[in-house]
N, C-alpha and C. Protein backbone atom coordinates (compact mmCIF):
# COMPACT_ATOMS: atom_id res chain seq x y z
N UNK A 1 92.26 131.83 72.30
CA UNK A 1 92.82 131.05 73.37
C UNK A 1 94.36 131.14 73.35
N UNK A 2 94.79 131.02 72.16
CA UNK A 2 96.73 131.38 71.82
C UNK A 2 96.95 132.35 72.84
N UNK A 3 96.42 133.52 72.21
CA UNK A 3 96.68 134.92 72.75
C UNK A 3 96.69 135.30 74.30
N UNK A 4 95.68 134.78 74.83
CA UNK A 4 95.68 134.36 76.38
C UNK A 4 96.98 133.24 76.76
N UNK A 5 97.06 132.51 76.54
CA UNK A 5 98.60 131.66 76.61
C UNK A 5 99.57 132.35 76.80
N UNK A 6 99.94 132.68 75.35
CA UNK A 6 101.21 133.78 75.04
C UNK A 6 101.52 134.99 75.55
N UNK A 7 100.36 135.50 76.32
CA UNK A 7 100.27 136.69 77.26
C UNK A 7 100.43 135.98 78.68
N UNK A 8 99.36 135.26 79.40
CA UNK A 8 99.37 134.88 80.59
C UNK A 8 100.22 133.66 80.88
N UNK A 9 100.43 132.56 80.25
CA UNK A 9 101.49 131.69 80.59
C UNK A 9 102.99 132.13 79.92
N UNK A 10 103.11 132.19 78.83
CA UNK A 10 104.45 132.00 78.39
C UNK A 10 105.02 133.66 78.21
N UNK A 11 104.98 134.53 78.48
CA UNK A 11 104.71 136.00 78.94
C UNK A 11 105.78 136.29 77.31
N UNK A 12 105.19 136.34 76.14
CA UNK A 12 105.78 136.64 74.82
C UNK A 12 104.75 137.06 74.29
N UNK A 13 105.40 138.58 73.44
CA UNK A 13 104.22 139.03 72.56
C UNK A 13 104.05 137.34 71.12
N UNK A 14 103.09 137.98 70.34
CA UNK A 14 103.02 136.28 69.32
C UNK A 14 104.17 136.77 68.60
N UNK A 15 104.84 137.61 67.88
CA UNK A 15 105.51 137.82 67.16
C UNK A 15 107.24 137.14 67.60
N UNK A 16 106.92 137.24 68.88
CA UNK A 16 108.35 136.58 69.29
C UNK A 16 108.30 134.84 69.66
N UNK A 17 106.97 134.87 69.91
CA UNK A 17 106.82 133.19 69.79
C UNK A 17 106.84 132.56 68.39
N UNK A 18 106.12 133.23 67.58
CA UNK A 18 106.57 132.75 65.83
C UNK A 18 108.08 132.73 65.47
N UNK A 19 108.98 133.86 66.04
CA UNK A 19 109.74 133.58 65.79
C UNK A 19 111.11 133.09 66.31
N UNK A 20 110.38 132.48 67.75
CA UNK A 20 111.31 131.16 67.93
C UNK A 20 110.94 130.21 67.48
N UNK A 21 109.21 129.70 67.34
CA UNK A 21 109.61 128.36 66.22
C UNK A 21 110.19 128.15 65.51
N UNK A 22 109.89 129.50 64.64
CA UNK A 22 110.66 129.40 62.94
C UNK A 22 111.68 129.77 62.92
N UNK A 23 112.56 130.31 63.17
CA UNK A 23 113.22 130.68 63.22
C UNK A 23 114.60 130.55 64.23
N UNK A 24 114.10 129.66 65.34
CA UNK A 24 115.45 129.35 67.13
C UNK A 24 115.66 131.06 67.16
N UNK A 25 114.92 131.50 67.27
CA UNK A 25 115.18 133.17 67.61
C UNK A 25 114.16 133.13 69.42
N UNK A 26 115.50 133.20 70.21
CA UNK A 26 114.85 132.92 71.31
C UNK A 26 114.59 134.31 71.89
N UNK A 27 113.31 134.67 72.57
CA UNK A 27 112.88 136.09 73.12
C UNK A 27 113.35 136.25 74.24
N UNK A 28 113.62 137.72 74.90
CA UNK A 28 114.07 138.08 75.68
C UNK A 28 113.37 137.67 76.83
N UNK A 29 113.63 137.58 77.63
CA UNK A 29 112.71 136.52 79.10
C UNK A 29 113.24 137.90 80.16
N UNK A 30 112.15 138.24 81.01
CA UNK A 30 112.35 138.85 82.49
C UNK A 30 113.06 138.08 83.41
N UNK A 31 113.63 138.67 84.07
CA UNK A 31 114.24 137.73 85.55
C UNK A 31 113.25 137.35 86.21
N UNK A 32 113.55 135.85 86.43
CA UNK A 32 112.67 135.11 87.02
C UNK A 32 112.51 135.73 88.60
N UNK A 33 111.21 135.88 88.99
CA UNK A 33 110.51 136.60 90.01
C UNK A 33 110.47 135.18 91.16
N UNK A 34 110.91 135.81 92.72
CA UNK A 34 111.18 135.41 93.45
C UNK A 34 110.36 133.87 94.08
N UNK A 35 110.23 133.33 94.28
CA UNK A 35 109.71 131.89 95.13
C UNK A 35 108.39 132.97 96.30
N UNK A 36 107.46 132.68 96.21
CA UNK A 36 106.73 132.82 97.74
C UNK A 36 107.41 131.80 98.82
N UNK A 37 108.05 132.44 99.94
CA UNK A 37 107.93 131.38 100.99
C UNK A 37 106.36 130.66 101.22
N UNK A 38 106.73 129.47 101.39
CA UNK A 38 105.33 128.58 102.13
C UNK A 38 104.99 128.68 103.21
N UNK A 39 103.86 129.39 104.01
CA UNK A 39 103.44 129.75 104.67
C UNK A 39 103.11 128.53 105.73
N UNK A 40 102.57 128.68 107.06
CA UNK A 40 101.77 127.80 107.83
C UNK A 40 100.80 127.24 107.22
N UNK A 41 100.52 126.30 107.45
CA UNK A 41 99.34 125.31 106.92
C UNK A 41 98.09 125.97 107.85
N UNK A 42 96.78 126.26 107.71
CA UNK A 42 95.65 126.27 108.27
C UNK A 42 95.67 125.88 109.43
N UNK A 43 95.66 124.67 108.94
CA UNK A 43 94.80 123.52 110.24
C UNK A 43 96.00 123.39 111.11
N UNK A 44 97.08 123.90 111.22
CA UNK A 44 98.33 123.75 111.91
C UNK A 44 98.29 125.30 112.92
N UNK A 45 98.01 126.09 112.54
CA UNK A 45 97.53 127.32 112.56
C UNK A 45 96.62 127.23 113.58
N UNK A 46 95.24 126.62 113.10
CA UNK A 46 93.95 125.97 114.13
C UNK A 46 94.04 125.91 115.29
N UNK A 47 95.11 124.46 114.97
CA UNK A 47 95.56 123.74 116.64
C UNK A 47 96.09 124.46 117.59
N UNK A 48 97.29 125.28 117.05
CA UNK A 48 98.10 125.85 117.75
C UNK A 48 96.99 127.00 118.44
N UNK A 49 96.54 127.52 117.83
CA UNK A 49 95.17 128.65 119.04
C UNK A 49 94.55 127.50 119.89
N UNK A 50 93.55 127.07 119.19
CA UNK A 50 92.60 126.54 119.87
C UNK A 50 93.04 125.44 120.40
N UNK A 51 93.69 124.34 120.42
CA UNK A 51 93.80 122.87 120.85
C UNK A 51 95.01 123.13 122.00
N UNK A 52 96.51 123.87 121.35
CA UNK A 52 97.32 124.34 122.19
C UNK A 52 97.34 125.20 122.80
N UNK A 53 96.47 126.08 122.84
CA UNK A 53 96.24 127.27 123.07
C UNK A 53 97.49 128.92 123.07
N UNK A 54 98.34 128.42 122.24
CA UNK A 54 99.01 130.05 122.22
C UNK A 54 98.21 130.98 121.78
N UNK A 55 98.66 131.93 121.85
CA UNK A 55 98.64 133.15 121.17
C UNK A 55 98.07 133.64 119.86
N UNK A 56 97.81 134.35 119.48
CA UNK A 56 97.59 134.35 117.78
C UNK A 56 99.15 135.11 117.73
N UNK A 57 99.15 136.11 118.48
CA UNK A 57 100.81 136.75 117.72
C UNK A 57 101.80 136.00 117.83
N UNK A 58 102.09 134.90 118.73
CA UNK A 58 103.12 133.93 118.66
C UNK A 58 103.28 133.20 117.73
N UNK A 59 101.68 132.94 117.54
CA UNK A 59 101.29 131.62 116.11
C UNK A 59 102.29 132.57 114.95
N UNK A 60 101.79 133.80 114.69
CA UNK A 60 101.90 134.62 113.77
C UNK A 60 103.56 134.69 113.11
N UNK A 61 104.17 134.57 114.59
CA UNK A 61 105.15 135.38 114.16
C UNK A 61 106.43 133.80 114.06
N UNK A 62 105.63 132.81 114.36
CA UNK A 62 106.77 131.47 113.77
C UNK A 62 106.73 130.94 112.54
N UNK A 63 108.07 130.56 112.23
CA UNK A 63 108.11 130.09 110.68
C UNK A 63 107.15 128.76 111.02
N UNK A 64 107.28 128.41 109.38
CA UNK A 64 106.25 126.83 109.47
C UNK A 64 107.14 125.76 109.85
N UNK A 65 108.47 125.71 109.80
CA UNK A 65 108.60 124.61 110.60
C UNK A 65 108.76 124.82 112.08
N UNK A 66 108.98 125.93 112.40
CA UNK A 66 108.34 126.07 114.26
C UNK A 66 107.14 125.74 114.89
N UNK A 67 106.52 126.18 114.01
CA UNK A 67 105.02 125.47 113.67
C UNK A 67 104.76 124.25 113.27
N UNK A 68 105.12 123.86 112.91
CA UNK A 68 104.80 122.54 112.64
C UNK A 68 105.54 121.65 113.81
N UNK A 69 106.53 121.73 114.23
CA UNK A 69 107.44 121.32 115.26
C UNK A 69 106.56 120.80 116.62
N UNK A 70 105.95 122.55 117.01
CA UNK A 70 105.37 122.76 117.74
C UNK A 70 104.00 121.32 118.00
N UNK A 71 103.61 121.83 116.97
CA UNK A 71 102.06 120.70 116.78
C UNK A 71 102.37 119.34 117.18
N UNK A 72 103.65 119.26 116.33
CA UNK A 72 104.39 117.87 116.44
C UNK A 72 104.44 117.05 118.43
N UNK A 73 105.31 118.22 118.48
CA UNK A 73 105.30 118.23 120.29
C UNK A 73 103.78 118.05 120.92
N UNK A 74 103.18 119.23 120.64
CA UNK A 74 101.42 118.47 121.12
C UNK A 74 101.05 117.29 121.03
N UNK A 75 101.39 116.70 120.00
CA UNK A 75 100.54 115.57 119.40
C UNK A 75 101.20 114.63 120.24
N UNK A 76 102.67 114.31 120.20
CA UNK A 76 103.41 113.92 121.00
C UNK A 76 103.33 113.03 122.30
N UNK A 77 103.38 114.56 123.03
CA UNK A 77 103.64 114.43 124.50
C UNK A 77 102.91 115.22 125.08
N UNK A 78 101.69 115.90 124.61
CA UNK A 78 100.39 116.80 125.39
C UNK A 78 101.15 117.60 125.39
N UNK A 79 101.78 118.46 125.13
CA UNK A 79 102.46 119.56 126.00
C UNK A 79 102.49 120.95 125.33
């Protein structure tokens, strides 16, 4: 179970995790890998086809808070 850890969470062979306990010998770390933007929500996604009826490529091609904006306005004022 270590070995899975030390590979998949804390990305250190064991030899370099032993020897930052014992030792404050801290291991070399990769550059931290970029953020995913957060995508549209589903059910925001949903509405906007079916309830509002756009587009799928319009849906597609707005960020999530255009999207979400959008829904916002439906819910709103019908529109």
């Amino acid at each position: 179970m270590w070995r899975a850890i030390l590979r998949d969470q804390l990305c250190v062979p064991e030899a370099d995790f032993w020897a930052c306990v014992q030792d404050d010998v801290v291991p070399q770390r990769s550059i931290a890998r970029p953020v995913a933007e957060v995508g549209v929500p589903a059910q925001v996604v949903h509405t906007l086809i079916h309830q509002v009826g756009i587009p799928d490529a319009e849906v597609a091609a707005m960020s999530r808070e255009e999207a979400i904006a959008r829904v916002n306005k439906f819910w709103t004022e019908g529109a």
